[in-house]
Protein backbone atom coordinates (compact mmCIF):
# COMPACT_ATOMS: atom_id res chain seq x y z
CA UNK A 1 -51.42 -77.34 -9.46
CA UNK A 2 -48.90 -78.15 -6.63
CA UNK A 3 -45.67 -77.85 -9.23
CA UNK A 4 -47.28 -74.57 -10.28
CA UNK A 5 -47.22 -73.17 -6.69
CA UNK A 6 -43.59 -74.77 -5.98
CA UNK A 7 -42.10 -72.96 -8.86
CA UNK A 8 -43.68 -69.20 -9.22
CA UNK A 9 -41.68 -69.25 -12.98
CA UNK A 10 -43.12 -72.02 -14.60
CA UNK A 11 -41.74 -70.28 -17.96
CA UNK A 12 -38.15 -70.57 -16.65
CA UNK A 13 -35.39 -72.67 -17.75
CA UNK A 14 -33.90 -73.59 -14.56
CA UNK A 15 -35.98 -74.49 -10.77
CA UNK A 16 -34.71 -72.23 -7.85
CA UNK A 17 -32.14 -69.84 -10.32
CA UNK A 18 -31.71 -66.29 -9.18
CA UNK A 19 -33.33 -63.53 -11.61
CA UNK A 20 -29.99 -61.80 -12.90
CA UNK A 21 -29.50 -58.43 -11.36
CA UNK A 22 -27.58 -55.65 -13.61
CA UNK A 23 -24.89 -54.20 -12.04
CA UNK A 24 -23.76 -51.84 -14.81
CA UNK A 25 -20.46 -53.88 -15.56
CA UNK A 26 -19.64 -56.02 -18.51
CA UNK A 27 -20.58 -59.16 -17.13
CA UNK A 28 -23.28 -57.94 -14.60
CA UNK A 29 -20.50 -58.22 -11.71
CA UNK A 30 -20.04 -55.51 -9.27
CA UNK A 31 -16.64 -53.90 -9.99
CA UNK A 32 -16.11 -51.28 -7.35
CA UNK A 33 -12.46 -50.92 -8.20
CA UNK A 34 -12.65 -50.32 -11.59
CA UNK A 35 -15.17 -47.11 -10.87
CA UNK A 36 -13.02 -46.19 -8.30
CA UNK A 37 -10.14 -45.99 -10.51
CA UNK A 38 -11.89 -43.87 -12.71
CA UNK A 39 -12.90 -41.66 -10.22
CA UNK A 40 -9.30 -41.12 -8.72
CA UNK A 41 -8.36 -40.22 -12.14
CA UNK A 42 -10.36 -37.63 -12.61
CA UNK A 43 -9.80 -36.61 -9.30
CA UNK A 44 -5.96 -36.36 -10.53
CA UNK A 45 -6.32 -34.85 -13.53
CA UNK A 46 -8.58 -31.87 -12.06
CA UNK A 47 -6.28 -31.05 -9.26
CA UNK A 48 -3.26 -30.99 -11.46
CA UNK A 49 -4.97 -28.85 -13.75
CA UNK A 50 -5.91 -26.62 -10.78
CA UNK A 51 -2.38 -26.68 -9.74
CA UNK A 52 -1.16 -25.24 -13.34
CA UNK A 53 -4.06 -22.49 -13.21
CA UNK A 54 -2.28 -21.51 -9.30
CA UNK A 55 1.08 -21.27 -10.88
CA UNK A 56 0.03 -19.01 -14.03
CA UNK A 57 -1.94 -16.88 -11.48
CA UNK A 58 1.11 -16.48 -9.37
CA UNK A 59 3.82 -15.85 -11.80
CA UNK A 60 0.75 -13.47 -14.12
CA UNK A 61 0.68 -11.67 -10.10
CA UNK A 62 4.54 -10.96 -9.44
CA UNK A 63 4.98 -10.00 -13.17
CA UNK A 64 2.49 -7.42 -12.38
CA UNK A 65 4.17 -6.55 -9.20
CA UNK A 66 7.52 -5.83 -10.94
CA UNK A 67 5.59 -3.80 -13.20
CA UNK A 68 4.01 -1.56 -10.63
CA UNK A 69 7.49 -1.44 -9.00
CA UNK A 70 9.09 -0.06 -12.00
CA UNK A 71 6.62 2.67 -13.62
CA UNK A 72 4.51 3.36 -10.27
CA UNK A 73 5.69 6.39 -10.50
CA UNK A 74 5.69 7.07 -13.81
CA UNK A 75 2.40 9.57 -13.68
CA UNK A 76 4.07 11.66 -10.65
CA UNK A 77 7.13 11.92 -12.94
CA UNK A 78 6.01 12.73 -15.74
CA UNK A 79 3.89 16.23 -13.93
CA UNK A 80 7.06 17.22 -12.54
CA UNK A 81 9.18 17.24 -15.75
CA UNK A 82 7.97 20.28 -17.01
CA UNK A 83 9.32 22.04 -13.79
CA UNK A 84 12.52 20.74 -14.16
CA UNK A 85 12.23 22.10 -17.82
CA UNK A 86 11.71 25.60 -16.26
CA UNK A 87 14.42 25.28 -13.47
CA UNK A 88 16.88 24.36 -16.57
CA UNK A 89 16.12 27.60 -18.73
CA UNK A 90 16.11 29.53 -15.60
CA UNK A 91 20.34 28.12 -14.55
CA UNK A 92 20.91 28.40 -18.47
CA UNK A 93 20.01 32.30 -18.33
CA UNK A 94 23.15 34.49 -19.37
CA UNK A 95 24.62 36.60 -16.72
CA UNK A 96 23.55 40.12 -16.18
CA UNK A 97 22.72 42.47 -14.25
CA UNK A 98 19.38 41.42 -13.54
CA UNK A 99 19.75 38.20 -13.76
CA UNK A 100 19.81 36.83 -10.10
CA UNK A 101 16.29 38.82 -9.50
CA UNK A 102 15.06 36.57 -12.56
CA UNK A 103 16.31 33.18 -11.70
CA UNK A 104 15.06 33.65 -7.76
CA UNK A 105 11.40 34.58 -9.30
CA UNK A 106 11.32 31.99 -11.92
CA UNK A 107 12.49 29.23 -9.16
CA UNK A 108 9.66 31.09 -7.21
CA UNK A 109 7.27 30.47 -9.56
CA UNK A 110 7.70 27.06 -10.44
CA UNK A 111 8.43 26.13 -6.67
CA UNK A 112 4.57 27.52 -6.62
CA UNK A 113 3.24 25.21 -9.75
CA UNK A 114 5.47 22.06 -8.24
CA UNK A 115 3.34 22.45 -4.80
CA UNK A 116 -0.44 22.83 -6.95
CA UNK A 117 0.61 19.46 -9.33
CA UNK A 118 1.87 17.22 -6.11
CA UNK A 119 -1.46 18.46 -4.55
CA UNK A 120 -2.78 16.77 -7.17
CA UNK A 121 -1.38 13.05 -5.78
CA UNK A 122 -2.62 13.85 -2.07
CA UNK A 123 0.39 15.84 -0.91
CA UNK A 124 -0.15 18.33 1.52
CA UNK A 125 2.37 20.56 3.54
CA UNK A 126 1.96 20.54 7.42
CA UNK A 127 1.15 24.30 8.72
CA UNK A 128 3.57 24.67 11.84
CA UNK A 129 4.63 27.75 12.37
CA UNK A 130 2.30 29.47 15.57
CA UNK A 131 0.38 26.31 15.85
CA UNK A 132 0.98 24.22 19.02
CA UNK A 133 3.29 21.65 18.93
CA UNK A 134 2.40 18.29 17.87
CA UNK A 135 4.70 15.31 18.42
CA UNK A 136 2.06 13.24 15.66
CA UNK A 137 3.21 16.19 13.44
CA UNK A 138 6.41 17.62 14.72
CA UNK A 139 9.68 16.85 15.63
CA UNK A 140 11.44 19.54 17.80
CA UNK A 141 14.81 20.14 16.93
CA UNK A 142 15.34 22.69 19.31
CA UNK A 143 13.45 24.76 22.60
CA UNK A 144 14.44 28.05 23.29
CA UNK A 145 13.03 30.43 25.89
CA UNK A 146 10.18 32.87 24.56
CA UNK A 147 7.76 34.72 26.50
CA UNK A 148 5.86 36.17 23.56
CA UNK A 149 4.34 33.40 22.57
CA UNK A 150 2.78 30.28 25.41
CA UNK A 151 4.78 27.70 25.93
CA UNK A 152 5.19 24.67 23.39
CA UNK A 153 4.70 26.82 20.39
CA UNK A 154 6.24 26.57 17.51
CA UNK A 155 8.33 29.62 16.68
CA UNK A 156 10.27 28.52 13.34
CA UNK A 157 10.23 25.82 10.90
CA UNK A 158 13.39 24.46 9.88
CA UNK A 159 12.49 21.93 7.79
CA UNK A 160 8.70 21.27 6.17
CA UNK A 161 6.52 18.83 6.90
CA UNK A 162 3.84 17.11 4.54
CA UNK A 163 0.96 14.87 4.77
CA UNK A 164 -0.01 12.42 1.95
CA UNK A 165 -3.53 11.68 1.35
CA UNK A 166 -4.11 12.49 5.18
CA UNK A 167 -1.48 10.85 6.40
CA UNK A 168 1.90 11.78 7.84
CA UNK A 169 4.81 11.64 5.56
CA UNK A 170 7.69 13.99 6.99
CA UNK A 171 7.51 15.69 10.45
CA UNK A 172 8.23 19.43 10.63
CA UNK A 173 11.56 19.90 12.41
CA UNK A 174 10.72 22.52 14.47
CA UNK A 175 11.92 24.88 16.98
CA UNK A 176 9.80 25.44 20.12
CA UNK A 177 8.75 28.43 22.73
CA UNK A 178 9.83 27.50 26.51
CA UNK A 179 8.88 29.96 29.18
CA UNK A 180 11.97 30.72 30.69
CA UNK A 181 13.12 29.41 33.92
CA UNK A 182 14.48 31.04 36.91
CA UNK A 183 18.07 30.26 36.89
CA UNK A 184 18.19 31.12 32.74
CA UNK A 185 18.79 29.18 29.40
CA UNK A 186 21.12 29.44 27.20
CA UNK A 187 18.35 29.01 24.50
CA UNK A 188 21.26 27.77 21.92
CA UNK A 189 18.55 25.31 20.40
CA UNK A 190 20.55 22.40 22.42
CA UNK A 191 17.89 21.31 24.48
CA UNK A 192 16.20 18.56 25.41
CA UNK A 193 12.84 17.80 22.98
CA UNK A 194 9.57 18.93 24.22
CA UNK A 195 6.48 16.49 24.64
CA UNK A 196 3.25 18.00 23.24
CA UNK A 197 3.03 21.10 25.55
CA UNK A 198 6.22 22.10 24.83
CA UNK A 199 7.91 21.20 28.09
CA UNK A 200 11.40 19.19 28.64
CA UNK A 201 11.22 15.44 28.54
């Protein structure tokens, strides 16, 4: 009775021995390192396959750039041929009599049909003429004195203006009214540019 309280394993081999504990290894030894390893390994492997994923992505991304570099355009172009089909039979038309009066309405024409296809890709010209100027729109090239129209107007376009998709693209060069002064101006165009109500800067 007293040897069966001392030992609680009366069935066991040995007095006092430790029950075993499993520790998942070979030998039932804890072997951090070993799972460690492993770990780290994997850890490799997955970054340097994330690594080789990054690369293909980048180089698969500037190939693409290039690629929108070169034929961007090609959709614009390819609208636009057909005018410069139309300008080349109207230069190619044998000489005659009437044969200015057809070549300045044909380039007319397709001048017209160029304007409705690059509407097509946002383009838009800027309406100056009579309108206030606008230095987010305009850039004078000239102010001469005018007292039929107020002061900062423009009075003539010398080169258009367009917008694409809302936003500037060219400024009008423009030529603006100035009310004339007191002592007289020469109004030659030489000026200096207006600010957005027309007067001198």
């Amino acid at each position: 009775m007293t040897d069966e309280k001392r030992n609680p394993y009366p069935d066991s081999s040995g007095e006092g021995e430790e029950i075993p504990v499993d520790t998942g290894g070979p030998s039932g030894e804890l072997l951090p390192e070993e799972g460690a390893e492993d770990e780290l390994s994997q850890v490799k492997s997955r970054l340097a396959y994330l690594a080789a994923e990054f690369d293909n992505y980048r180089k698969r991304n500037a190939r693409e750039r290039e690629t929108i570099v070169a034929f961007g355009n090609e959709r614009l172009l390819k609208a636009i041929l057909p005018f410069l089909d139309n300008l080349e039979r109207a230069i190619s038309q044998p000489a005659g009599t009437d044969t200015a009066e057809a070549i300045l309405s044909g380039v007319r024409i397709t001048y017209e049909q160029v304007l409705a296809e690059l509407r097509k890709f946002g383009l838009e010209q800027v309406e100056s003429v009579g309108k206030p100027f606008d230095p987010n729109l305009h850039e004078a090239v000239g102010v001469v004195p005018w007292e039929g129209s107020p002061e900062g107007t423009v009075l003539a376009e010398n080169r258009k203006g367009y917008l694409l998709n809302g936003r500037l693209l060219r400024p009008s060069h423009v030529t603006v009214a100035q009310a004339p002064s007191a002592s007289g101006s020469s109004g030659d165009g030489e000026s200096e540019t207006p600010d957005a109500s027309g007067r001198e800067r």
